[in-house]
Protein backbone atom coordinates (compact mmCIF):
# COMPACT_ATOMS: atom_id res chain seq x y z
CA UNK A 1 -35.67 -7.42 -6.77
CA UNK A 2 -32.05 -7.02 -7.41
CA UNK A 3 -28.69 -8.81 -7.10
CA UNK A 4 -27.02 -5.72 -5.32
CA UNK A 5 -25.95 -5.43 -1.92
CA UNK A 6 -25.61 -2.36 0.11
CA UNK A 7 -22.37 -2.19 2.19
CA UNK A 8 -21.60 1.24 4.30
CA UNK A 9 -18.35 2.49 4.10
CA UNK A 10 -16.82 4.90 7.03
CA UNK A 11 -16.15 7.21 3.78
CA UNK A 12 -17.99 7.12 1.11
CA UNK A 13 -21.51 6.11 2.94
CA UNK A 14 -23.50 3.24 1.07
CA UNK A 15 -21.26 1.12 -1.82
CA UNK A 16 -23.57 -0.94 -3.78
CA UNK A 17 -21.98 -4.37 -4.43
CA UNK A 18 -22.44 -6.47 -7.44
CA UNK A 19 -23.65 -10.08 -6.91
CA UNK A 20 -19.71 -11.08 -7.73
CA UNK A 21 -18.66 -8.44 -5.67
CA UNK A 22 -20.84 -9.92 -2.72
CA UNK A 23 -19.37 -13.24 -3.19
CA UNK A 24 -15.73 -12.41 -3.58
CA UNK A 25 -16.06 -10.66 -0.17
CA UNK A 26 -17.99 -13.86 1.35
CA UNK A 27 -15.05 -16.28 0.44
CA UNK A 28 -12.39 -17.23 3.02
CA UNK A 29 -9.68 -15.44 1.15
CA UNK A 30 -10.99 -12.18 1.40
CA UNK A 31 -12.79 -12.80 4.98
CA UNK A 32 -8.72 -12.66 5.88
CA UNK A 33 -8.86 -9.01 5.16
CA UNK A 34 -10.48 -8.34 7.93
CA UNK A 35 -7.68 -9.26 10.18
CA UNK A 36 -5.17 -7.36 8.52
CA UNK A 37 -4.31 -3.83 9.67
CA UNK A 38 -4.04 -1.50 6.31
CA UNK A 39 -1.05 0.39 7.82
CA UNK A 40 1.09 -2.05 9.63
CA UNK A 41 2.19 -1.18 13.16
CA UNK A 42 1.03 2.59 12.52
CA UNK A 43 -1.37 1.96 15.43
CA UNK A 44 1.65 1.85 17.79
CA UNK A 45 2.15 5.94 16.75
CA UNK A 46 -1.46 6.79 16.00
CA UNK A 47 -3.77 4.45 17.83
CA UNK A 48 -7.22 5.36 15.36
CA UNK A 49 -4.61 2.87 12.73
CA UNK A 50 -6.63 0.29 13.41
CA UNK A 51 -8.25 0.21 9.82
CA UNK A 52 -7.96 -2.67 7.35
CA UNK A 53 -7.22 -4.19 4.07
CA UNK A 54 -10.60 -5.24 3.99
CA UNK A 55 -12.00 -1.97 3.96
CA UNK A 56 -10.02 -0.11 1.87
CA UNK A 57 -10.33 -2.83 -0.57
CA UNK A 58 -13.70 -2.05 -0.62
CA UNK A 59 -13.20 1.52 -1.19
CA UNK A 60 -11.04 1.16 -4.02
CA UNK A 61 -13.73 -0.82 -5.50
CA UNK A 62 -16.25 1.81 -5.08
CA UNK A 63 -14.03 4.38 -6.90
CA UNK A 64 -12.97 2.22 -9.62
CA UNK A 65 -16.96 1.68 -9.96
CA UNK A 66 -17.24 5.58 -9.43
CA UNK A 67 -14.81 6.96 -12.30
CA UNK A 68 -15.50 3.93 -14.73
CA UNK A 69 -19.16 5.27 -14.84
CA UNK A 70 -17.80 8.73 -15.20
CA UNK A 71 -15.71 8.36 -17.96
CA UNK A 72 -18.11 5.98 -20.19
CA UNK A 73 -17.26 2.58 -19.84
CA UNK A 74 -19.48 -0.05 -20.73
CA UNK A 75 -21.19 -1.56 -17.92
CA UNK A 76 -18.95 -4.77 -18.39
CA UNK A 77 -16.01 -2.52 -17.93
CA UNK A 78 -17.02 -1.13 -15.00
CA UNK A 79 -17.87 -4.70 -13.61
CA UNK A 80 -14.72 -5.89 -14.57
CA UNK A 81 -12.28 -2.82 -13.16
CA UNK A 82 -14.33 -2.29 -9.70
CA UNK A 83 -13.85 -5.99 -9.28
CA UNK A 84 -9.59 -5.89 -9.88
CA UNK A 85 -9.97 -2.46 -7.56
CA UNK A 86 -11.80 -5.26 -4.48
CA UNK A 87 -8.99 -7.73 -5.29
CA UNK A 88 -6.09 -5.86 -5.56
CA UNK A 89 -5.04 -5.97 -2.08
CA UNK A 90 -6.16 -9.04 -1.26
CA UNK A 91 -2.23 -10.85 -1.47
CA UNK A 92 -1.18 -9.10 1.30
CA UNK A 93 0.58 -10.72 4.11
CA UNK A 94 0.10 -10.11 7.93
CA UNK A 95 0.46 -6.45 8.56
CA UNK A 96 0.42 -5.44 5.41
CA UNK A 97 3.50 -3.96 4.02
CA UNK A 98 5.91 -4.86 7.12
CA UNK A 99 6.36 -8.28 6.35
CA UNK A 100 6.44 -7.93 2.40
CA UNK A 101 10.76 -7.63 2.21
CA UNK A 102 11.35 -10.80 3.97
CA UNK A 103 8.47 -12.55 1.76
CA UNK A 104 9.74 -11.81 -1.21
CA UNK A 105 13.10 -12.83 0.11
CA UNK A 106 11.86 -15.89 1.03
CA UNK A 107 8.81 -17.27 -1.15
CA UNK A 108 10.34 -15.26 -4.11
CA UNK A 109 6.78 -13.08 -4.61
CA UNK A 110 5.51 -9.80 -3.59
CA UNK A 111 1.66 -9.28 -2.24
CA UNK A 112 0.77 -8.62 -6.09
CA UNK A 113 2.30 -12.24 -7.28
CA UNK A 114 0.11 -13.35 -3.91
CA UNK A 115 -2.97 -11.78 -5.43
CA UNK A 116 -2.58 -13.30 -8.91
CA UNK A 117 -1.94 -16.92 -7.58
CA UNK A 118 -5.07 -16.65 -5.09
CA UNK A 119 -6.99 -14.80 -8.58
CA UNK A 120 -5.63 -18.14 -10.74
CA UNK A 121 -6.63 -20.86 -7.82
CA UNK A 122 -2.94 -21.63 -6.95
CA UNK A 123 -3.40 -20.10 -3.39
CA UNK A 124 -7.27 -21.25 -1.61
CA UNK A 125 -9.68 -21.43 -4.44
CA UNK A 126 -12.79 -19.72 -3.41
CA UNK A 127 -12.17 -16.36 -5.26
CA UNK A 128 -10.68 -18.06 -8.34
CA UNK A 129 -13.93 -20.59 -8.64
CA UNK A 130 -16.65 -17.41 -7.91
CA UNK A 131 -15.47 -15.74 -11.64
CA UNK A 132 -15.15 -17.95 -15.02
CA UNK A 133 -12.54 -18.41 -17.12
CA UNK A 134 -13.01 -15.45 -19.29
CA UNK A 135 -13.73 -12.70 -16.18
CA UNK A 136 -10.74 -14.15 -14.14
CA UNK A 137 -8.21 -13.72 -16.77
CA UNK A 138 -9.35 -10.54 -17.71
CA UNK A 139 -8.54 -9.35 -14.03
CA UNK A 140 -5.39 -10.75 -14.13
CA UNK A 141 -4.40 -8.44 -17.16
CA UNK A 142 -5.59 -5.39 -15.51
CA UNK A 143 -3.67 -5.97 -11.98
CA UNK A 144 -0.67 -6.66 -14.50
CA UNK A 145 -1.04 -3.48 -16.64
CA UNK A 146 -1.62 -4.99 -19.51
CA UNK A 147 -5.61 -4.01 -19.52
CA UNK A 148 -4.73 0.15 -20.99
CA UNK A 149 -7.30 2.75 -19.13
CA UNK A 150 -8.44 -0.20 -16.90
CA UNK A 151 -5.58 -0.83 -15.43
CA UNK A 152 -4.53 3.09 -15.25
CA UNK A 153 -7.77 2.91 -13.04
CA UNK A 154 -6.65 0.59 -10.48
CA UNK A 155 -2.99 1.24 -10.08
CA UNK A 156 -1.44 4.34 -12.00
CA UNK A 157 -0.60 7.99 -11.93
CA UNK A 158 -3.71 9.35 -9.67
CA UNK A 159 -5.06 5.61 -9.20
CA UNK A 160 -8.20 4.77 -7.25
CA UNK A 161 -6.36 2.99 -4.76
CA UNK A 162 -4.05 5.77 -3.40
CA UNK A 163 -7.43 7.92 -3.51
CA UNK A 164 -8.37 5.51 -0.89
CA UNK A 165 -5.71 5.19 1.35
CA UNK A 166 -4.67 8.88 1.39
CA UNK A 167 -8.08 9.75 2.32
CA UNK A 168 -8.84 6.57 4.85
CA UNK A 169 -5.55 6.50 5.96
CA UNK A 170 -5.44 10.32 7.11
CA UNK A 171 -9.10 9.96 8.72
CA UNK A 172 -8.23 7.14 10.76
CA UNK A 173 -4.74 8.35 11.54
CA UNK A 174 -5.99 11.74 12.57
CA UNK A 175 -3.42 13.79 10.26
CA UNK A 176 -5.37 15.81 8.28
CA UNK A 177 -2.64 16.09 5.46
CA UNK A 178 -3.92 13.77 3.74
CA UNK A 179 -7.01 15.07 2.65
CA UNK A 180 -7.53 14.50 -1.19
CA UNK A 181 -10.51 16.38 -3.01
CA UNK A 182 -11.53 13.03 -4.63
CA UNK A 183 -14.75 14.38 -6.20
CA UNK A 184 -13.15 16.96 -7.86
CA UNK A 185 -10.36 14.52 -9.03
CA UNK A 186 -13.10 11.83 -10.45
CA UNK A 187 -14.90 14.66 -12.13
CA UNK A 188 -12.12 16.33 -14.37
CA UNK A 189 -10.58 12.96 -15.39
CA UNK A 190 -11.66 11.87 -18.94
CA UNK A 191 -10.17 9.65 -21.61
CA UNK A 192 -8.20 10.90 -24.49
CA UNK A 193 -6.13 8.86 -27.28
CA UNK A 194 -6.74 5.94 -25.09
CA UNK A 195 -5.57 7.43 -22.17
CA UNK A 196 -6.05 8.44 -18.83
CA UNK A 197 -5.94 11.79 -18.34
CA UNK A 198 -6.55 14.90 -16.16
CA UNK A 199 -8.75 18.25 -17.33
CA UNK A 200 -6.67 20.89 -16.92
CA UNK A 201 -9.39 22.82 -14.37
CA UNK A 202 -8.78 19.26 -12.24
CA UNK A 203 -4.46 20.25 -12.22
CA UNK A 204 -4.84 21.70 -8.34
CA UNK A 205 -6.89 19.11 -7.49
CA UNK A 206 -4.12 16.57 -8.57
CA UNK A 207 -1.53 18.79 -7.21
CA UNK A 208 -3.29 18.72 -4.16
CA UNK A 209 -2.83 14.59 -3.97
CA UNK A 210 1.00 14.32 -4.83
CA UNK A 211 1.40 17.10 -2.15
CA UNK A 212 -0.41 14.67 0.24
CA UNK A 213 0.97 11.92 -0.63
CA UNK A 214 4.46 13.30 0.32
CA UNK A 215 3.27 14.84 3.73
CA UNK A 216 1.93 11.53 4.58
CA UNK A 217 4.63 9.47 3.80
CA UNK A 218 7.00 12.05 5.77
CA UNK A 219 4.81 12.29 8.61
CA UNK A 220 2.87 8.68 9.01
CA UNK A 221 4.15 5.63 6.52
CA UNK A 222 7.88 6.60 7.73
CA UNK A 223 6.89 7.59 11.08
CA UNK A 224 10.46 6.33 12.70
CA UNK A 225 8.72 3.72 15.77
CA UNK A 226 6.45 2.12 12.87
CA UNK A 227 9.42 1.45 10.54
CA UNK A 228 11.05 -0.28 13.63
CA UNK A 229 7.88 -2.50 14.50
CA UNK A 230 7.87 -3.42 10.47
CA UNK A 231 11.40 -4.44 10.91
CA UNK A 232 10.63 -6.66 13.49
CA UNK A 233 7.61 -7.91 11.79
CA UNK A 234 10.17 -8.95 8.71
CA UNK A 235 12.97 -10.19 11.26
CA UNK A 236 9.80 -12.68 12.88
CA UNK A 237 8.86 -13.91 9.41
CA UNK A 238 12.82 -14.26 7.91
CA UNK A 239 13.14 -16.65 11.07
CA UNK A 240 9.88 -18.38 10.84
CA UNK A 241 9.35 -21.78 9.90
CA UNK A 242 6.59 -21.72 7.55
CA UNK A 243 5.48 -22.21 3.44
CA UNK A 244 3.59 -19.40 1.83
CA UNK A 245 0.48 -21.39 1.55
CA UNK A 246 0.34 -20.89 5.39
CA UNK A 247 1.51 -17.58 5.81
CA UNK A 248 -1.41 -16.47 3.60
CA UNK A 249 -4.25 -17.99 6.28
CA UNK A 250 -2.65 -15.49 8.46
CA UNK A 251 -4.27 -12.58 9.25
CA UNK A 252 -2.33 -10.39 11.97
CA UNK A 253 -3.49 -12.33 15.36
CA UNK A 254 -2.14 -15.28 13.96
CA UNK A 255 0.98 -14.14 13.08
CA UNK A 256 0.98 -12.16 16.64
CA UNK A 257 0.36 -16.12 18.05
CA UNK A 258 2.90 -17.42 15.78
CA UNK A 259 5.91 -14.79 16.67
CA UNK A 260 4.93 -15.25 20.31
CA UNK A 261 6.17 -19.17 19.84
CA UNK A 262 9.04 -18.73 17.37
CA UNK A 263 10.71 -15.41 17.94
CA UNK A 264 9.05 -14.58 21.90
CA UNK A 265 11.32 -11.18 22.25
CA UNK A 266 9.86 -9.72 19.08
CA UNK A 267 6.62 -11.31 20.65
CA UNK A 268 7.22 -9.17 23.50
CA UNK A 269 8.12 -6.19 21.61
CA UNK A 270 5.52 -5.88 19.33
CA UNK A 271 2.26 -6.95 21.95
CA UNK A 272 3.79 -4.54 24.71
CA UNK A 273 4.98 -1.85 22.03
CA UNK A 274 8.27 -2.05 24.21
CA UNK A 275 10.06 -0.87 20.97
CA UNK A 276 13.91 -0.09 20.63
CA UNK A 277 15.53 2.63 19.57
CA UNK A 278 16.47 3.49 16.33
CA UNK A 279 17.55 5.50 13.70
CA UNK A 280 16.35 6.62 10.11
CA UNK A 281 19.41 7.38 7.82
CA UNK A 282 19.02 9.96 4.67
CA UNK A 283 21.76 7.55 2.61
CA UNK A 284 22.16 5.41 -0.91
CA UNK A 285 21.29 1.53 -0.54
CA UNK A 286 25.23 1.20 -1.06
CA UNK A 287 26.19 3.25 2.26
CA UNK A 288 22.97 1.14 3.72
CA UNK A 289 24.32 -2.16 2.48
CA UNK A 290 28.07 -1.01 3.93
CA UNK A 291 26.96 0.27 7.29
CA UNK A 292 24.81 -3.35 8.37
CA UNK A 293 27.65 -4.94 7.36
CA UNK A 294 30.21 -3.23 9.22
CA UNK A 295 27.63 -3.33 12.53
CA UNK A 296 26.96 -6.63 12.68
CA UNK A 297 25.32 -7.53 15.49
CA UNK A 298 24.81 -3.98 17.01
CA UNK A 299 21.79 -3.89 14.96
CA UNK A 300 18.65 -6.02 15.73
CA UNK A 301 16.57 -4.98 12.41
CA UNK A 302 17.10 -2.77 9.82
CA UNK A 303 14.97 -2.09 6.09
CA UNK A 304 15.87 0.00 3.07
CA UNK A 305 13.33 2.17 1.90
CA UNK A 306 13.53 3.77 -1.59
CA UNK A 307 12.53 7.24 -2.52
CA UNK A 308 8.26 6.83 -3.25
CA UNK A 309 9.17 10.11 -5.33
CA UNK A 310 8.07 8.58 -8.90
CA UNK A 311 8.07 11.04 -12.37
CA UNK A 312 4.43 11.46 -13.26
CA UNK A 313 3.74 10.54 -16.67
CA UNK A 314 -0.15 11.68 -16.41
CA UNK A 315 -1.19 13.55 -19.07
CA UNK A 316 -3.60 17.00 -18.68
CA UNK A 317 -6.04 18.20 -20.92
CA UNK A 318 -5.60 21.67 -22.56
CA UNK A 319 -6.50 23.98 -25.20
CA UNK A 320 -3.42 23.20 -27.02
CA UNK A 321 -4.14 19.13 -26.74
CA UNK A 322 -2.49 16.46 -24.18
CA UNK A 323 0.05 17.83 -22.09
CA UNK A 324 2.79 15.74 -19.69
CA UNK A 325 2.28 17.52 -16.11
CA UNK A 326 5.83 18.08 -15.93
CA UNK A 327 4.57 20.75 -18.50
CA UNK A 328 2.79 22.90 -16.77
CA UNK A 329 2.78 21.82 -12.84
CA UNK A 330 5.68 23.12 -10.51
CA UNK A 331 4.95 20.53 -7.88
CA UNK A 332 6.79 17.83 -9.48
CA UNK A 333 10.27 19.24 -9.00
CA UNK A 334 9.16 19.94 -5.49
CA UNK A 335 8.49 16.73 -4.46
CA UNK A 336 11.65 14.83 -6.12
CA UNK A 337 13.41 17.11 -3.58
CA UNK A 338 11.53 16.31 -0.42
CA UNK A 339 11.10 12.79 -0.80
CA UNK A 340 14.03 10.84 -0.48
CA UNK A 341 15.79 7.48 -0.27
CA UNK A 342 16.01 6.46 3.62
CA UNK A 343 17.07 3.33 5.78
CA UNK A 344 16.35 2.16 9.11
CA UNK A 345 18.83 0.49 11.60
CA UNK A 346 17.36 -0.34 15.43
CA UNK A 347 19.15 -1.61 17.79
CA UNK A 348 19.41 -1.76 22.14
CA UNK A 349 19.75 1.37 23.69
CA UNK A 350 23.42 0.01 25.04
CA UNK A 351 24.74 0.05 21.87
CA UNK A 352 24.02 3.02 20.51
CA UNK A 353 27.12 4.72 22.03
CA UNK A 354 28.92 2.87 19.63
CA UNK A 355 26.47 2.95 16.32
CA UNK A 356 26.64 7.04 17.03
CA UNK A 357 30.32 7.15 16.98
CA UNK A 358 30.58 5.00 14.21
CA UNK A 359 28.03 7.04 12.25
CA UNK A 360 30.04 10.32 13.01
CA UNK A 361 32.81 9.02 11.72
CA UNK A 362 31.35 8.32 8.52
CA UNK A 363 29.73 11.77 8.74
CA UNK A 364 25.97 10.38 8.64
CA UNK A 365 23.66 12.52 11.35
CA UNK A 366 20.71 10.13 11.98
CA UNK A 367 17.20 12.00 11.50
C-alpha cells in the first residue's frame, strides 16, 4: 500500500501525488483553481483557452518533482519544492492575470502576497492547517526566493513554471510556437557552486524557450482583443464593492455573476464577447500616463504593460567553468529588441475619429 495518488495530466500523462500533495488539492482553496481560466479572456481569440490554474499548478508540481530528482535532492527537498511548485499559483484572482492591476491597486497585494497569506492561514485556512509549522514556513521562503536552488526551481531563469505554461498554454491555444523541449531542458540542468545552472549541450534547448517565450507573448498573452477583455476585467473589479477575503472565493463564474450586477455593460461585453475596439501603443509608461490623461473619457479601459524582456542571469556549464549566457548565446540581444514596452487604450468605435487624430498628432501609429 502506498500514500500516493495517481492524477493524469493532458501533458505529462500520470503525476504521482504525495499524500500532502493530495490534500492540498482536496482543500477549498485550491478546489477554486478549477474555476479559474490560466490565460484570462484568451478563450475569446483562441477558444481551446479554456485551461486552468488548477492544472497547470499541477504541472508545475510535477516538474519541480521531475528536476529535483534529477539534480540530487534529498527526498525532503523534493517534497518540499514540488509542493511550493502546486501552490504557487494558487493566489490568483478571477481570470488570472486580468484582474491582478486593479487588485493590487486596491487590496495593496499581488496574486504572490495572495498565495503567502492563504500559505500562513490569513486567507481560508485549509491549506495552511494540512502542512506544520516547520513545512509551511519553509514554502514560504522558497515562493519568496529566499530558499537558493529551491526557489531557482519554482520561479527563476528557465523555472518549472514557465516550462508549464509555454508548453500547456501553446497546446491548448493551438499555436505551436510555444513548444519547449522540456526533457532535454530537465536533463542538462545540474547544480554548480550552489547554483542553478544549464550544461552547455542543453544551450539550444534553452534558447529554444526564451525564443518561445517571446513568440508567445507577441502572438497570444498580448493578443490585442484579450488585452481589451483584461481591461475590462480590471475596470469591473476597480468599481466593485468587495474586500479581498471575498474576491478570493471567486473563481471566474462568480465574478462573471458579480460584474453582471455591478458593472452590467462590461457584463454584457465580456459574456457576449461584444468587445470594443482598441489600440496597442509601442510607447514609455510616461507618454501612456500623458495620453489617458489628455483622453479622458474617450477611453473606456486602458493597462500598461512592461517589456517581459528580462537579462538572463543563468549560468551554463563549460569546459572553461560557469559561464553567464550573455557569454556565449546570441539570442539574448535578440529578444531585448523584439520585446517591448506596450499599452492598451479601448474605447467606442465613435470615438476613435478623434483618439486617431489625436494620436497622429503626437506621431504615435497604433499597432
Amino acid at each position: 500500500m502506498t500514500d500516493e495518488k495517481i492524477i493524469n495530466d493532458s501533458i505529462f500523462g500520470s503525476v504521482r501525488l504525495s499524500k500532502l500533495a493530495s490534500s492540498i488539492i482536496e482543500t477549498r482553496e485550491f478546489q477554486r483553481l478549477n474555476g479559474i481560466k490560466q490565460l484570462g479572456l484568451t478563450y475569446l481569440v483562441f477558444p481551446g483557452a479554456n485551461h486552468t490554474r488548477f492544472e497547470h499548478s499541477i504541472g508545475t508540481y510535477y516538474l519541480a518533482q521531475q528536476l529535483g530528482s534529477k539534480i540530487g535532492l534529498s527526498d525532503e527537498e523534493v517534497e518540499r519544492v514540488s509542493i511550493a511548485g502546486l501552490l504557487h499559483d494558487v493566489g490568483h484572482p478571477p481570470y488570472s492575470h486580468s484582474g491582478e492591476e486593479a487588485m493590487q491597486d486596491k487590496y495593496g497585494v499581488d496574486h504572490l502576497g495572495v498565495t503567502l497569506k492563504i500559505i500562513e492561514g490569513e486567507l481560508g485556512h485549509e491549506i495552511s492547517n494540512a502542512m506544520n509549522d516547520d513545512f509551511r514556513e519553509s514554502i514560504i521562503n522558497i515562493l519568496k526566493g529566499k530558499a537558493g536552488v529551491l526557489s531557482k526551481i519554482v520561479s527563476g531563469h528557465g523555472d518549472m513554471d514557465q516550462l508549464d505554461y509555454l508548453s500547456r498554454d501553446s497546446k491548448y491555444t493551438g499555436v505551436a510556437l510555444g513548444v519547449v523541449d522540456i526533457t532535454r531542458i530537465i536533463n542538462t540542468m545540474d547544480v554548480e557552486d550552489n547554483q542553478l545552472c544549464v550544461d552547455e549541450k542543453g544551450l539550444p534547448a534553452i534558447e529554444g524557450l526564451m525564443i518561445a517565450r517571446m513568440l508567445m507573448y507577441r502572438s497570444v498573452y498580448r493578443h490585442r482583443i484579450a488585452l481589451i477583455g483584461s481591461a475590462l476585467i480590471n475596470k469591473a473589479l476597480e468599481r466593485m464593492n468587495m474586500d479581498l477575503e471575498e474576491l478570493m472565493e471567486m473563481n471566474d463564474c462568480d465574478f462573471l455573476a458579480r460584474m453582471k450586477v455591478e458593472t452590467p455593460e462590461i457584463y454584457e461585453s465580456i459574456k457576449y464577447r461584444k468587445i470594443p475596439r482598441g489600440y496597442i501603443l509601442r510607447i514609455s509608461e510616461k507618454q501612456y500616463r500623458e495620453i489617458v490623461h489628455d483622453m479622458g473619457d474617450l477611453i473606456i479601459a486602458s493597462r500598461f504593460y512592461a517589456s517581459p524582456y528580462k537579462p538572463q542571469g543563468l549560468k551554463i556549464i563549460t569546459k572553461k567553468g560557469l559561464v553567464d549566457i550573455n557569454q556565449v548565446s546570441a539570442v539574448l540581444s535578440f529578444l531585448e529588441k523584439e520585446l517591448h514596452d506596450e499599452a492598451l487604450i479601448a474605447f467606442y468605435s465613435e470615438n476613435e475619429p478623434e483618439i486617431r487624430k489625436y494620436l497622429e498628432g503626437r506621431n504615435i501609429e497604433p499597432m
